[in-house]
Protein backbone atom coordinates (compact mmCIF):
# COMPACT_ATOMS: atom_id res chain seq x y z
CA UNK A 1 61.83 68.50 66.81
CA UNK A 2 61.31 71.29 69.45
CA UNK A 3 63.04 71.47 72.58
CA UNK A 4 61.05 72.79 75.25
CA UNK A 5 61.34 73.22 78.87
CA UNK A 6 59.31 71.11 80.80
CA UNK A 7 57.38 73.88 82.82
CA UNK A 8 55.95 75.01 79.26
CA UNK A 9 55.17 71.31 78.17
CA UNK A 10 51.64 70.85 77.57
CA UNK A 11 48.76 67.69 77.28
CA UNK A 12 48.98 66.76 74.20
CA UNK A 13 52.09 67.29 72.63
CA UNK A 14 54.14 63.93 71.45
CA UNK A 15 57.86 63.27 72.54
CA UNK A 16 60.59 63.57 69.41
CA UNK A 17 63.08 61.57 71.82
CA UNK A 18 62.39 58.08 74.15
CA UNK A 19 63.03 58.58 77.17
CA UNK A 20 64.96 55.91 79.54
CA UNK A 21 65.83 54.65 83.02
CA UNK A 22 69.73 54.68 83.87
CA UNK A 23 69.79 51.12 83.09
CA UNK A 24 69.04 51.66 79.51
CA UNK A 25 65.24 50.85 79.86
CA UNK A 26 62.75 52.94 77.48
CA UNK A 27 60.88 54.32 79.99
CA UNK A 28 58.85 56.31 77.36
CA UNK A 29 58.96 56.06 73.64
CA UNK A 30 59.19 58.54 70.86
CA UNK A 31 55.61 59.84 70.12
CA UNK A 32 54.10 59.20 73.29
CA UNK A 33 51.31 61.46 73.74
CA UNK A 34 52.02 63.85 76.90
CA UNK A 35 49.25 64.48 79.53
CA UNK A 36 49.00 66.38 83.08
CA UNK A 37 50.37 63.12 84.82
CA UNK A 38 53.34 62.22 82.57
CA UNK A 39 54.56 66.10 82.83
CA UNK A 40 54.38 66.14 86.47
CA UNK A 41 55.82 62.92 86.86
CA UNK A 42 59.09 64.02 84.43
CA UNK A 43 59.32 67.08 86.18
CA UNK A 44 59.84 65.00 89.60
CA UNK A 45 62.19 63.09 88.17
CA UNK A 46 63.88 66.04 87.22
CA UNK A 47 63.56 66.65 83.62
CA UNK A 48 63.77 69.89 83.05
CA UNK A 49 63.49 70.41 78.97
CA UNK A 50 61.37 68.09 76.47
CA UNK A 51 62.26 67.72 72.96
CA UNK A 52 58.86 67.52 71.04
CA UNK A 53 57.25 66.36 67.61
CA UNK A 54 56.84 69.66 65.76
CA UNK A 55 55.36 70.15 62.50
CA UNK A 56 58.00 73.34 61.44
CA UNK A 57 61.07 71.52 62.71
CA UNK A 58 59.86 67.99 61.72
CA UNK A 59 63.21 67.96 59.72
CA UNK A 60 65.47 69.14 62.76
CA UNK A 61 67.97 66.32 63.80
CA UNK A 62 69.73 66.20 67.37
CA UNK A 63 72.92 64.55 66.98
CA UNK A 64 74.02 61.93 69.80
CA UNK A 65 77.74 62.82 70.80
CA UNK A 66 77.83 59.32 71.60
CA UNK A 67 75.18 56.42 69.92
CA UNK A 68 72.28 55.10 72.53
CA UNK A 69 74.00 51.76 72.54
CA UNK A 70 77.37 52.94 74.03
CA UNK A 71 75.41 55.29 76.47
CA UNK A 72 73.98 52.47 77.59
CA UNK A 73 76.87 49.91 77.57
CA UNK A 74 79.19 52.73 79.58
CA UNK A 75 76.21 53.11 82.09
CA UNK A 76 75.94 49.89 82.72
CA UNK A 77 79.59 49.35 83.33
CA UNK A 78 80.04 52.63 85.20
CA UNK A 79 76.97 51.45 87.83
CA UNK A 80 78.17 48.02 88.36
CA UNK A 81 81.75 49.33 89.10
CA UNK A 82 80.03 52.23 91.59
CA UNK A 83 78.12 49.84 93.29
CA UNK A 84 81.54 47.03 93.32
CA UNK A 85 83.02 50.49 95.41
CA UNK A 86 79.67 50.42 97.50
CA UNK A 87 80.35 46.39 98.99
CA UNK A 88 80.94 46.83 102.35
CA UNK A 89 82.81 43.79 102.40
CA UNK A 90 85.67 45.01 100.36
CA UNK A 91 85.43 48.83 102.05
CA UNK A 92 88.36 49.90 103.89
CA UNK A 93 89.84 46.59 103.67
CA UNK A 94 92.19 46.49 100.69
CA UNK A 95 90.27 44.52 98.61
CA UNK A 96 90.42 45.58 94.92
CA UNK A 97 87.96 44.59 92.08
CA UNK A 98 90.23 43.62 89.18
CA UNK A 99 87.30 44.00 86.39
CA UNK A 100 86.45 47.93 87.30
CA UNK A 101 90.23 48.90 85.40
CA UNK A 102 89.44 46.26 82.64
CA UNK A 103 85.47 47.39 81.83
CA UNK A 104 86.37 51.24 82.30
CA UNK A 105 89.12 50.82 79.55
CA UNK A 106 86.46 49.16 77.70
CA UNK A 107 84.63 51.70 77.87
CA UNK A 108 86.58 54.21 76.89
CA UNK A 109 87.48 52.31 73.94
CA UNK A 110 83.80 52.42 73.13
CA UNK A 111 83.54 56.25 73.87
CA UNK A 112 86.18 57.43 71.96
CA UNK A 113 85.72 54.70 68.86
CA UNK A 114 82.28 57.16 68.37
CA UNK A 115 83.79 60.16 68.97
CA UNK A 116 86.13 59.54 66.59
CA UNK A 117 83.80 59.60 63.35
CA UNK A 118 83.00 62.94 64.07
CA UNK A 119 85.78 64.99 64.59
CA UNK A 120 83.74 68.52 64.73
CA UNK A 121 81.02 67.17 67.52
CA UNK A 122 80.78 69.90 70.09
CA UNK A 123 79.84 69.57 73.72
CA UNK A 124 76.23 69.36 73.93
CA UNK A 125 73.70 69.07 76.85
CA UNK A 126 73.17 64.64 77.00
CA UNK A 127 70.64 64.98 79.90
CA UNK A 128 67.86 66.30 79.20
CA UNK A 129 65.67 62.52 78.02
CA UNK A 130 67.17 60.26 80.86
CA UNK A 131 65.79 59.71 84.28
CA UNK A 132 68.50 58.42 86.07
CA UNK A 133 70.83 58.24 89.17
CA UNK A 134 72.42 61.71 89.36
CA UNK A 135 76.36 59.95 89.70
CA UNK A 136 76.36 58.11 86.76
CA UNK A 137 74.83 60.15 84.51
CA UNK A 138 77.31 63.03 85.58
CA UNK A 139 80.23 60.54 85.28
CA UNK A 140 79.29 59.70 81.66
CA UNK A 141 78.94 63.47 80.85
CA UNK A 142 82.26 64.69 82.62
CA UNK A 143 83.98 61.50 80.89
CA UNK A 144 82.30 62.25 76.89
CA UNK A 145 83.22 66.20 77.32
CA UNK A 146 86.51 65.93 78.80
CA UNK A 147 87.38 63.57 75.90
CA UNK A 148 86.16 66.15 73.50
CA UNK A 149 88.77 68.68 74.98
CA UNK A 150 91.33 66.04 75.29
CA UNK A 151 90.65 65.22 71.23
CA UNK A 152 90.99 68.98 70.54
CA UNK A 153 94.24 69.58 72.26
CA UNK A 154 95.63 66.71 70.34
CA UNK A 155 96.64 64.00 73.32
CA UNK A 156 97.31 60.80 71.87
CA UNK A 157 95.53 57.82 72.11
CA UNK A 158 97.18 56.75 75.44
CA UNK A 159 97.28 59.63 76.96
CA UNK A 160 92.92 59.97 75.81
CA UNK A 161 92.29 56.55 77.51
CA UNK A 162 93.70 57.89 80.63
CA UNK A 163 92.25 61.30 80.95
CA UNK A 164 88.69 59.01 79.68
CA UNK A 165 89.67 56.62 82.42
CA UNK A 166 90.38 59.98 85.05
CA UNK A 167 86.97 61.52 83.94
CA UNK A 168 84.36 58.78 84.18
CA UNK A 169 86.04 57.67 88.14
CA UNK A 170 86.45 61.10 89.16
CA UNK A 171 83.36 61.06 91.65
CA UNK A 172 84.12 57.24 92.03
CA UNK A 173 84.50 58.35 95.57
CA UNK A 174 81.35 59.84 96.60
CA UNK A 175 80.36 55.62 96.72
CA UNK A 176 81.83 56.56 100.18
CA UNK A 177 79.60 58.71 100.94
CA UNK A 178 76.74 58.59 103.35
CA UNK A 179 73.79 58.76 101.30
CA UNK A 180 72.26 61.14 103.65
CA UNK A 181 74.21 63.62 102.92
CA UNK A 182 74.96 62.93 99.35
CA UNK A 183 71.37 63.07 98.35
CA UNK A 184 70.63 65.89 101.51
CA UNK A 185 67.75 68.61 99.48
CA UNK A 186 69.03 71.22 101.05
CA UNK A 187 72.14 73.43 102.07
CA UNK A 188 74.18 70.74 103.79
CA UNK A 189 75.54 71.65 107.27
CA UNK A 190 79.47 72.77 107.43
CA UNK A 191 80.16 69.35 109.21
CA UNK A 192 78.15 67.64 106.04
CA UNK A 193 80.28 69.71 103.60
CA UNK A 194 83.75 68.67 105.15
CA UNK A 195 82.14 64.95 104.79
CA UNK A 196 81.46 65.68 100.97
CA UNK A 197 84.20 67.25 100.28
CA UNK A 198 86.44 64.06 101.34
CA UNK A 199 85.38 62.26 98.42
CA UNK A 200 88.49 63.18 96.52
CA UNK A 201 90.67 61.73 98.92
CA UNK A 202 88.39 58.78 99.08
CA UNK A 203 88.38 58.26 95.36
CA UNK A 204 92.09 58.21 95.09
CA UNK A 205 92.65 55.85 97.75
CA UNK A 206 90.14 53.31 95.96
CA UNK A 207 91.62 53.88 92.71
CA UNK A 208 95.48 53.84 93.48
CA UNK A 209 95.67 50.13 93.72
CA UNK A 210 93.45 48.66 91.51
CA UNK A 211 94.85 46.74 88.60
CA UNK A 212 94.42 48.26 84.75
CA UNK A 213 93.61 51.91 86.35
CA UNK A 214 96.39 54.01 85.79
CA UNK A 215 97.76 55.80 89.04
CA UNK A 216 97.52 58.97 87.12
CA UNK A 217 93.46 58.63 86.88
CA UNK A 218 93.31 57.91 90.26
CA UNK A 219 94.70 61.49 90.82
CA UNK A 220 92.43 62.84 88.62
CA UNK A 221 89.82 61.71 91.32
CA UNK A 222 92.07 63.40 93.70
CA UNK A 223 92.52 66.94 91.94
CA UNK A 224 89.53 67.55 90.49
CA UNK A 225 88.34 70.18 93.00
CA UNK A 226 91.96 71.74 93.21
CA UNK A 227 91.92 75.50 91.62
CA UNK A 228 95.03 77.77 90.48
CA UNK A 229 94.72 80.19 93.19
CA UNK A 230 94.96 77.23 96.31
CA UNK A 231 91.21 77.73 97.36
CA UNK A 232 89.90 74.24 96.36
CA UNK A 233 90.32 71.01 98.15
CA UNK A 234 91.67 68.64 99.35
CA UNK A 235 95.09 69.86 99.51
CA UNK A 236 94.58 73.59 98.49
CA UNK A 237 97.85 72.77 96.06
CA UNK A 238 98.47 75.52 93.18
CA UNK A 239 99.30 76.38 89.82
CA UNK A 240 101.27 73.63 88.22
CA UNK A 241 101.20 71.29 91.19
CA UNK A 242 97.79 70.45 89.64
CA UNK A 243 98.05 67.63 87.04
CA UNK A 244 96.47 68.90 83.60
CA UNK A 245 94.33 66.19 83.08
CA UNK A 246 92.76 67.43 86.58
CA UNK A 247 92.23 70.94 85.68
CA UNK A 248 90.14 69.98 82.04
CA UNK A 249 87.66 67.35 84.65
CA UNK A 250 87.85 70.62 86.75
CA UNK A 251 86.44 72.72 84.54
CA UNK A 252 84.23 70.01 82.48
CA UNK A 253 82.77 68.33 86.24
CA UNK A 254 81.37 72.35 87.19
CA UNK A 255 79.99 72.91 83.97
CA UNK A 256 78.15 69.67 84.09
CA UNK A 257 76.76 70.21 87.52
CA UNK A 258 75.60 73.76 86.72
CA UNK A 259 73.58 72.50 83.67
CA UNK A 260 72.09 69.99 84.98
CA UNK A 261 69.45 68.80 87.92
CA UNK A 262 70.46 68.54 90.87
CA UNK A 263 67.98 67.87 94.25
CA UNK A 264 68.86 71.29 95.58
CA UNK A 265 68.73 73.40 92.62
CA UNK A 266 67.74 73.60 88.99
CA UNK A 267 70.10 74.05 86.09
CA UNK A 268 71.03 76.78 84.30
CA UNK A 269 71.62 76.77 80.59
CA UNK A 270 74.71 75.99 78.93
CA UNK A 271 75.68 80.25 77.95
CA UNK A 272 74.78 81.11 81.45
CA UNK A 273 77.74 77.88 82.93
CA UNK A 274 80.14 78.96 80.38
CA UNK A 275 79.86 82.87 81.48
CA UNK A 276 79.74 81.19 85.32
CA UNK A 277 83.21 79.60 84.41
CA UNK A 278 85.12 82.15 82.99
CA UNK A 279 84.26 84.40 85.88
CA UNK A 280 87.16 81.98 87.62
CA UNK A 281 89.60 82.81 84.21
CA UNK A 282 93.26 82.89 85.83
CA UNK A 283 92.38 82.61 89.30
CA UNK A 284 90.34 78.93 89.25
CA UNK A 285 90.60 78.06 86.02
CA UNK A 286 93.16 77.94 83.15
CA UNK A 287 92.84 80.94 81.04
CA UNK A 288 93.54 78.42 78.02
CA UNK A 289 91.80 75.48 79.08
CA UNK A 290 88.26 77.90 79.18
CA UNK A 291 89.15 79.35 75.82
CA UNK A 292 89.46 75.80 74.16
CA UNK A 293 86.19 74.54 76.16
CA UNK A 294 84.57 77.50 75.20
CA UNK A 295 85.11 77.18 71.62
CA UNK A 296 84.20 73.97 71.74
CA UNK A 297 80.42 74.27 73.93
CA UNK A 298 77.42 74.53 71.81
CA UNK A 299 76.35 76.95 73.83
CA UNK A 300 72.13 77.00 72.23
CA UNK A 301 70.98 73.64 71.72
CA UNK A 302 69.45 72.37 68.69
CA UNK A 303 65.81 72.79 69.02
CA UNK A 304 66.11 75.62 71.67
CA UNK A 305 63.74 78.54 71.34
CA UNK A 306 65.50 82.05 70.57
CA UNK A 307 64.22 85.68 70.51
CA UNK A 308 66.26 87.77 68.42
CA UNK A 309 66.90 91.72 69.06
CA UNK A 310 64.70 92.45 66.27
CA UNK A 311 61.76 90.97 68.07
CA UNK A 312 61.15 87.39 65.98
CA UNK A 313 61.41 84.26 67.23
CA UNK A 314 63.64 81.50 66.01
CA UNK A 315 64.37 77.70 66.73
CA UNK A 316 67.95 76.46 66.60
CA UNK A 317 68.41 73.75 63.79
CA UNK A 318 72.19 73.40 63.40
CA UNK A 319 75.88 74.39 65.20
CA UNK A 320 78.41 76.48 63.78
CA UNK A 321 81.52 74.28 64.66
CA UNK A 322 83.75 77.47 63.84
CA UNK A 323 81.26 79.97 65.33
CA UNK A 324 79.65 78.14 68.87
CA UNK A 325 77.52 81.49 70.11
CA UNK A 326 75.97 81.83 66.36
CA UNK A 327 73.81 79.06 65.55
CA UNK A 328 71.79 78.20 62.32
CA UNK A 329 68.14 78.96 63.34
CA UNK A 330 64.82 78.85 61.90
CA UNK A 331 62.87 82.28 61.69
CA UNK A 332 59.04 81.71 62.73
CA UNK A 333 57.42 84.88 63.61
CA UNK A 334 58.04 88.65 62.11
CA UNK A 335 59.08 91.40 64.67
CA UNK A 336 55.40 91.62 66.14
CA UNK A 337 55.26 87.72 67.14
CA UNK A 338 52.66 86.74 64.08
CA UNK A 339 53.68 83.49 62.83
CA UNK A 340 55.21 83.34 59.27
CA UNK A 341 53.75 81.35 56.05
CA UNK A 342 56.89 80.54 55.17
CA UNK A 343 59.24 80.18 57.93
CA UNK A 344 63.18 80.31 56.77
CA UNK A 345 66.23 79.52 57.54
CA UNK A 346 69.15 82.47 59.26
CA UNK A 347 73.27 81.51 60.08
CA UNK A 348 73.24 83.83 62.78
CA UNK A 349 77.42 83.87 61.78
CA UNK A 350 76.77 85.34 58.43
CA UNK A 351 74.28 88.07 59.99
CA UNK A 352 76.10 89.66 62.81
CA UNK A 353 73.90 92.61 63.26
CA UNK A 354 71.06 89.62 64.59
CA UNK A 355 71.58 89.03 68.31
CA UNK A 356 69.97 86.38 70.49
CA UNK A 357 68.03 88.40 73.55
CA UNK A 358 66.14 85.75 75.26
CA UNK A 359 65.90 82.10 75.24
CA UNK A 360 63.33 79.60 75.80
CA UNK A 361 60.42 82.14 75.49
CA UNK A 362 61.52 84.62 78.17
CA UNK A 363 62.46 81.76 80.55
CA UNK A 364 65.11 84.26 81.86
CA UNK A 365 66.92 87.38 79.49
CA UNK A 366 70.17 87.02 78.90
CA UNK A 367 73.25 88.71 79.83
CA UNK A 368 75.31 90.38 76.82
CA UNK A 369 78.25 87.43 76.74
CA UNK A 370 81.44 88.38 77.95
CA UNK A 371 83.31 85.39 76.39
């Protein structure tokens, strides 16, 4: 399978992946033949990239960090908590919802039980084949990423379920939110921003009392926007005032947001988020934490389209676990852009003289990485 972005998606051309709804529904299933409508219609919904049926990468896999069921399961659980949040019966009057601390540890459980079996999985884009509400889909991210990190810097299992538990509530308090601002197309107003902003607050003051959440997740929905230098919010706190658990969601929750839709903007791709983020090494971010995350972001998807500096054209198949930035890739075109007979296979970590200059077909060049 091919991934390709949606603005280059043609009639005709069959879908490698289903597509579904955030409640788990197959909206559209694998080898559904793509016409003008469809495209348009994904494209509103905010689908950016397609992966497609391809003859010369009809062998190319894309590994789920997490299987479709649990996606689903942890979706489910994370919208009917969210929406429990949402009761304006039980807002602002103490009333707590005893089965949000119960089904989140569930699904952490679940999470982290697939995680487990593959103890090299990197952090890879999971939103490109889902069209969804925004919230939850973020929350699952934040929550499978941060969990990665958390598994690489060897917490125990405890300590995991909490962090899990910190990363998939951290927004919990944007439920609080007036919709009109939260879902607002354009720049919001400064009085709009000081609204938004005030969902950390809000999201630790749901959290803090409910039963089976641990107090320490519910200031991971506090912290999240703190930075090392004092310029984030709420409290502008510093340094080691910040729980650690806070700063990995800190760093995980941006790069999320920068790769993926959003109503006011379009994503960027994941080399361009992780240059974005160590821009802030030392002064909003951990110097540490970004080399870890780094290491650990597969930074070209499988079945991304690469042009190399000696003018072919490639497809990512596989991820260098040891080597992020130097994927395995399939060679399809000689140095003039005429396709091969035989296309082969290149571990850009075992040729270091072949550099990636563009990606997805000279959707944008890239910048020489700096990380």
């Amino acid at each position: 399978m091919r991934m390709v972005p949606i603005a280059a998606s043609q009639p005709g051309m069959r879908l490698a992946k289903k597509i579904y709804s955030d409640d788990g529904i197959v909206l559209l299933a694998e080898g559904v033949e793509l016409n003008a409508k469809l495209i348009r219609r994904l494209g509103e919904c905010g689908i950016n990239y397609l992966y497609i049926q391809d003859d010369i990468t009809s062998d190319v896999v894309v590994r789920e960090l997490i299987s479709e069921e649990t996606q689903r399961s942890v979706l489910r659980a994370v919208k009917t908590a969210f929406k429990g949040f949402m009761d304006p019966q039980g807002r602002g009057r103490g009333v707590t919802y005893p089965y949000v601390g119960k089904n989140m540890r569930q699904a952490m459980h679940l999470i982290l039980d697939d995680l487990s079996r593959n103890q090299d999985a990197m952090i890879m884009l999971m939103n490109m084949q889902t069209v969804d509400n925004y919230l939850y889909r973020h929350s699952l991210n934040v929550c499978v990423y941060t969990a990665l990190l958390g598994m690489a810097y060897g917490y125990d299992d405890e300590q995991m379920v909490t962090l899990g538990m910190g990363a998939l509530l951290h927004d919990v308090g944007k439920t609080q939110i007036s919709l009109k601002v939260l879902l607002k197309p354009d720049k919001l107003s400064d009085f709009e921003y000081e609204e938004m902003k005030r969902h950390t607050e809000r999201g630790y003051y749901l959290l803090k009392d409910e039963p089976n959440i641990p107090l320490l997740a519910a200031h991971c929905a506090f912290q999240h926007h703190e930075r090392l230098d004092g310029s984030g919010y709420p409290r502008g706190i510093k340094g080691n005032e910040i729980h650690e658990f806070a700063k990995w969601i800190g760093i995980v929750d941006s790069y999320d947001a920068m790769t993926s839709h959003r109503i006011y903007r379009t994503p960027i791709l994941p080399h361009q988020a992780v240059e974005a983020l160590y821009s802030g090494s030392g002064t909003l971010y951990e110097t540490s934490m970004l080399r870890l995350f780094r290491d650990k972001v597969a930074i070209y998807p499988i079945g991304m389209s690469l042009k190399l500096n000696t003018g072919q054209t490639a497809v990512v198949t596989d991820i260098n676990s040891t080597c992020a930035h130097r994927p395995v890739i399939r060679v399809l075109t000689d140095e003039y852009g005429r396709n091969l007979n035989a296309p082969y296979d290149m571990d850009l970590s075992k040729h270091l003289n072949v550099l990636v200059s563009q990606v997805a077909f000279g959707q944008e060049e890239l910048s020489p990485l700096t990380v």
